[in-house]
Protein backbone atom coordinates (compact mmCIF):
# COMPACT_ATOMS: atom_id res chain seq x y z
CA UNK A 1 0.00 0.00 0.00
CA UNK A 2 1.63 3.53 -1.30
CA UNK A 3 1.25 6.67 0.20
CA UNK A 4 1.78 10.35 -0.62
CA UNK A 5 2.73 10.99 2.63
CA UNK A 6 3.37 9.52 6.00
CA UNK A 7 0.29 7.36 7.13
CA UNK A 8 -1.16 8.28 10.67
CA UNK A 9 -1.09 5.88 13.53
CA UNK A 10 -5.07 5.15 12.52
CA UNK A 11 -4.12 4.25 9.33
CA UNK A 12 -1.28 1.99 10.41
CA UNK A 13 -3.43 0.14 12.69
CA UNK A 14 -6.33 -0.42 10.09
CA UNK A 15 -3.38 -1.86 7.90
CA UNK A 16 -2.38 -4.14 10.80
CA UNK A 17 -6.05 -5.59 11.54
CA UNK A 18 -6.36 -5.87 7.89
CA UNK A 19 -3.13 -7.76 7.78
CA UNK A 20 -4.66 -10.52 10.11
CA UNK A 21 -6.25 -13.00 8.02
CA UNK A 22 -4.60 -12.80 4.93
CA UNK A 23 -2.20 -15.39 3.63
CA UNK A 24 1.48 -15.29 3.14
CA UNK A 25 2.35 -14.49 -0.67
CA UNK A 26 4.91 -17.07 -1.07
CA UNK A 27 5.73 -20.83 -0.31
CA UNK A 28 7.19 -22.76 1.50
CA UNK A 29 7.70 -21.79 4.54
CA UNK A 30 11.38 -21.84 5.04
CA UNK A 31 12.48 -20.99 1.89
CA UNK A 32 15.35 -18.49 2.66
CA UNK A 33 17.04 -22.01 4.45
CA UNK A 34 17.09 -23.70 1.29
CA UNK A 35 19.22 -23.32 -1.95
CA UNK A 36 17.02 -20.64 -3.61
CA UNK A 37 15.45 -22.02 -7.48
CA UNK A 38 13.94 -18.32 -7.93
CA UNK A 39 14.05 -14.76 -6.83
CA UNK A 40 16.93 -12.76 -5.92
CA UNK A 41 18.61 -14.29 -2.68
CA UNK A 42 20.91 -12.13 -0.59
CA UNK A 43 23.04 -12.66 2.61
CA UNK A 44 25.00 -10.55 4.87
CA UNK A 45 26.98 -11.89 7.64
CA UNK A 46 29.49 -9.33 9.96
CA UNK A 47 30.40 -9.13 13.30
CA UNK A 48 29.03 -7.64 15.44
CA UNK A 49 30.46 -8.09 19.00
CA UNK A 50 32.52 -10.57 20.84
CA UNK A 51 31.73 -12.76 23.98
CA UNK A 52 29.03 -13.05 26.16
CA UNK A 53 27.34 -10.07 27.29
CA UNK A 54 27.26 -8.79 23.55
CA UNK A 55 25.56 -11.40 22.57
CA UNK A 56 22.91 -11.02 25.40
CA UNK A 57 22.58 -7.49 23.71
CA UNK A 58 22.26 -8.60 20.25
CA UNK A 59 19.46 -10.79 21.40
CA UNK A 60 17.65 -8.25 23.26
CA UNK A 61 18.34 -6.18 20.06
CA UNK A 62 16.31 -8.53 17.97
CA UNK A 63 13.72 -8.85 20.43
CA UNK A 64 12.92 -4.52 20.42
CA UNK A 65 13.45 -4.99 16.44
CA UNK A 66 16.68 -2.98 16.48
CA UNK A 67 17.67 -3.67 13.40
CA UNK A 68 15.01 -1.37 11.88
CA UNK A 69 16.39 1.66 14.16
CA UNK A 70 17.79 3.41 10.72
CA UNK A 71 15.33 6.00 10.31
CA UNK A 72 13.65 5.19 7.12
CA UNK A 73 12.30 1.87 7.97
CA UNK A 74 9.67 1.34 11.00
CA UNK A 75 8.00 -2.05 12.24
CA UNK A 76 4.56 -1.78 13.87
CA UNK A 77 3.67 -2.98 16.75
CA UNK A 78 6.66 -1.30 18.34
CA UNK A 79 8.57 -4.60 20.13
CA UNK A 80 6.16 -7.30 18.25
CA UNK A 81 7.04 -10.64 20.08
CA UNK A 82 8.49 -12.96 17.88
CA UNK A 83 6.40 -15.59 17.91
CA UNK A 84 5.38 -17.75 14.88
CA UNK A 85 1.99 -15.85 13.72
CA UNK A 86 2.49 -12.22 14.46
CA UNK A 87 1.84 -9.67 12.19
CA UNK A 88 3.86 -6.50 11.81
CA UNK A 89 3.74 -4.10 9.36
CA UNK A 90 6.82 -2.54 7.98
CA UNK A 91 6.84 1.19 7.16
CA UNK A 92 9.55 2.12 4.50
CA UNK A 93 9.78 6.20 3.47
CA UNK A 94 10.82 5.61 -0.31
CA UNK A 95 11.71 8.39 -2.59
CA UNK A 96 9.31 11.01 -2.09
CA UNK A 97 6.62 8.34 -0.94
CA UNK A 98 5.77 5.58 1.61
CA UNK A 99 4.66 2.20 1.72
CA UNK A 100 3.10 -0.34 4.07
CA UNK A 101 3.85 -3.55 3.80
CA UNK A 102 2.52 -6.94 5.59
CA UNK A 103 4.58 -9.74 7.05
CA UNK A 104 3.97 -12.42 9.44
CA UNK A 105 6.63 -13.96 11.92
CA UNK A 106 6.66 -17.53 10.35
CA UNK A 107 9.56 -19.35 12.55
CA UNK A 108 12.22 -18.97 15.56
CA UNK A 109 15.98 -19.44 15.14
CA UNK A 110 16.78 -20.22 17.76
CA UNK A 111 19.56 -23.25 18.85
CA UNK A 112 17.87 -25.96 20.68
CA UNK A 113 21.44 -27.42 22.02
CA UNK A 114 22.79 -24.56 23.21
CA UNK A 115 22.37 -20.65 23.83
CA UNK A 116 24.90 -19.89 20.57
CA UNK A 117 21.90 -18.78 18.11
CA UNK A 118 18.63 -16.45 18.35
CA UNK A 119 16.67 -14.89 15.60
CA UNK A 120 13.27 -15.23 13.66
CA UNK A 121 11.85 -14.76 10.30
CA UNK A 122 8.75 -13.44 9.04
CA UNK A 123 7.23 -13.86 5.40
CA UNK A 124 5.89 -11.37 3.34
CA UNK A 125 2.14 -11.04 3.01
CA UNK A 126 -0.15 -10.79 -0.07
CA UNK A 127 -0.39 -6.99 0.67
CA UNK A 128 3.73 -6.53 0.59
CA UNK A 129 4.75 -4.90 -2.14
CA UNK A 130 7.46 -8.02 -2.88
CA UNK A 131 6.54 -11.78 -1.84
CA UNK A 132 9.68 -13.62 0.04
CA UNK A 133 11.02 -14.30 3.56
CA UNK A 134 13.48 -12.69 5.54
CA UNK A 135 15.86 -14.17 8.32
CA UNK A 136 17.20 -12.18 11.21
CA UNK A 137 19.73 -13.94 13.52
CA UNK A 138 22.72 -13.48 15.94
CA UNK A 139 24.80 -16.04 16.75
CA UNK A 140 27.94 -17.20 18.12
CA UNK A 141 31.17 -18.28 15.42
CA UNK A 142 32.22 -21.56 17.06
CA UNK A 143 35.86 -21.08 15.66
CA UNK A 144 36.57 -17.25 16.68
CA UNK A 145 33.64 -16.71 19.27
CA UNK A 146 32.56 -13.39 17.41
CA UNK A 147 29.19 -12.52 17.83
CA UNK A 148 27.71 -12.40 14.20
CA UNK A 149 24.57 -10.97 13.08
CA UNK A 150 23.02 -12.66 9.65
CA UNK A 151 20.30 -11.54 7.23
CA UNK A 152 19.11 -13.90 4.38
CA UNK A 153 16.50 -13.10 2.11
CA UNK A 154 14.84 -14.60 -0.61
CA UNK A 155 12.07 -12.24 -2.51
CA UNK A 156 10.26 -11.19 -6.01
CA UNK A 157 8.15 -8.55 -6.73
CA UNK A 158 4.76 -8.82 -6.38
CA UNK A 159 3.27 -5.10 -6.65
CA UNK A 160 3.39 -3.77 -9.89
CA UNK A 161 5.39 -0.95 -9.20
CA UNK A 162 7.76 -2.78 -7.39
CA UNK A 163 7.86 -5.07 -10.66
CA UNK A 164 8.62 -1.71 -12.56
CA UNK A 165 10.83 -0.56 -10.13
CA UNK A 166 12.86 -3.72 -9.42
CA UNK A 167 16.62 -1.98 -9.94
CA UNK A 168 15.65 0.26 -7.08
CA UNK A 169 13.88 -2.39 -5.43
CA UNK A 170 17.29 -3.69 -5.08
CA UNK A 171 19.27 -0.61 -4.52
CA UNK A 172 16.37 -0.12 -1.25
CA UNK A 173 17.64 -3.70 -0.10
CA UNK A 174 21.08 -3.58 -0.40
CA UNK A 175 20.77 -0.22 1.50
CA UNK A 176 18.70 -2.01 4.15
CA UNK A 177 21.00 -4.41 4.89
CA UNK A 178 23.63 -1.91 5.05
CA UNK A 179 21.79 0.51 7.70
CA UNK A 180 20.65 -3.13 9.81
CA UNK A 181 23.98 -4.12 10.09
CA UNK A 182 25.43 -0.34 11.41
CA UNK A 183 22.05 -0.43 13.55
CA UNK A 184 22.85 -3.61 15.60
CA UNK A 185 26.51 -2.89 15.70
CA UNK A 186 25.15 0.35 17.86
CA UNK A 187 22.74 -1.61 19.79
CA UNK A 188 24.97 -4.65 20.50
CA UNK A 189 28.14 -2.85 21.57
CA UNK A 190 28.19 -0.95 25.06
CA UNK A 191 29.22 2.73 22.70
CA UNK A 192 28.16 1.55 19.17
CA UNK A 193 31.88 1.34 18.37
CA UNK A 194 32.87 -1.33 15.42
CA UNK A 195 33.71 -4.48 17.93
């Protein structure tokens, strides 16, 4: 959904109930895990901090969606839990424009074994401008003991405009990336410094 400005909080929230019942825009579940047949995959992978109590803040960072703190990207709720079925709505300020954009949390990532890996993803919904999943984790490099922070996507355009506008589709997600990475390096180390 494109807007001409910035959508008020009403707005947002009609989005949000909207969101509710409609289904995700791609298949399978779990998609970004697997060798990716279609779409444009992506993955960044940095460090982000080192030992224990960093990675007790990257965590905590996933959990208040800190990786969105770059100033043209917003998730609503504020501090969604990240449980498998909650819907969020991501707010991206474009060129001159906004949009809204549906996604559901589909899965944890989270290690079973051990406390070495956290995260989530959520899947786009059929009223996201591009159909795909996204993967957010932190976890711990067995070999070095860096913290490192991970996003993998998999996505296509499903909007027409984002069909039209696919090159800066991709310019907008290689950006994104960029600004998460910077974002959780602030919130995971005690001054923001590069660890």
């Amino acid at each position: 959904m494109f807007f001409a400005r910035r959508p008020s909080s009403a707005v947002i929230e009609r989005f949000l109930n909207a969101s509710r019942d409609l289904p995700l825009s791609y298949e399978p579940i779990g998609i970004v895990c697997e060798a990716p047949v279609e779409g444009h995959f992506d993955e960044e992978v940095v460090v982000i901090g080192r030992g224990d109590n960093d990675f007790d803040r990257a965590c905590a960072a996933l959990t208040d969606w800190k990786q969105f703190d770059i100033g043209w990207v917003e998730t609503f709720p504020k501090n969604a839990p990240l449980k498998a079925g909650t819907i969020v709505a991501v707010l991206v300020r474009h060129f001159g424009f906004w949009s809204l954009n549906g996604c559901r949390v589909v899965y944890p990532a989270a290690s079973s074994e051990s406390r070495r890996r956290f995260g989530f993803a959520y899947g786009t919904l059929t009223n996201h401008g591009e159909s795909g999943e996204e993967l957010f984790e932190v976890f711990i490099d067995p070999r070095s003991g860096d913290i490192m922070y991970r996003i993998r996507a998999i996505s296509w355009p499903q909007a027409p405009l984002a069909r039209i506008g696919q090159p800066i589709v991709r310019a907008l997600q290689a950006r994104f990336r960029k600004d998460s990475v910077a974002a959780m390096k602030r919130a995971t180390t005690r001054d923001g410094a590069r660890p």
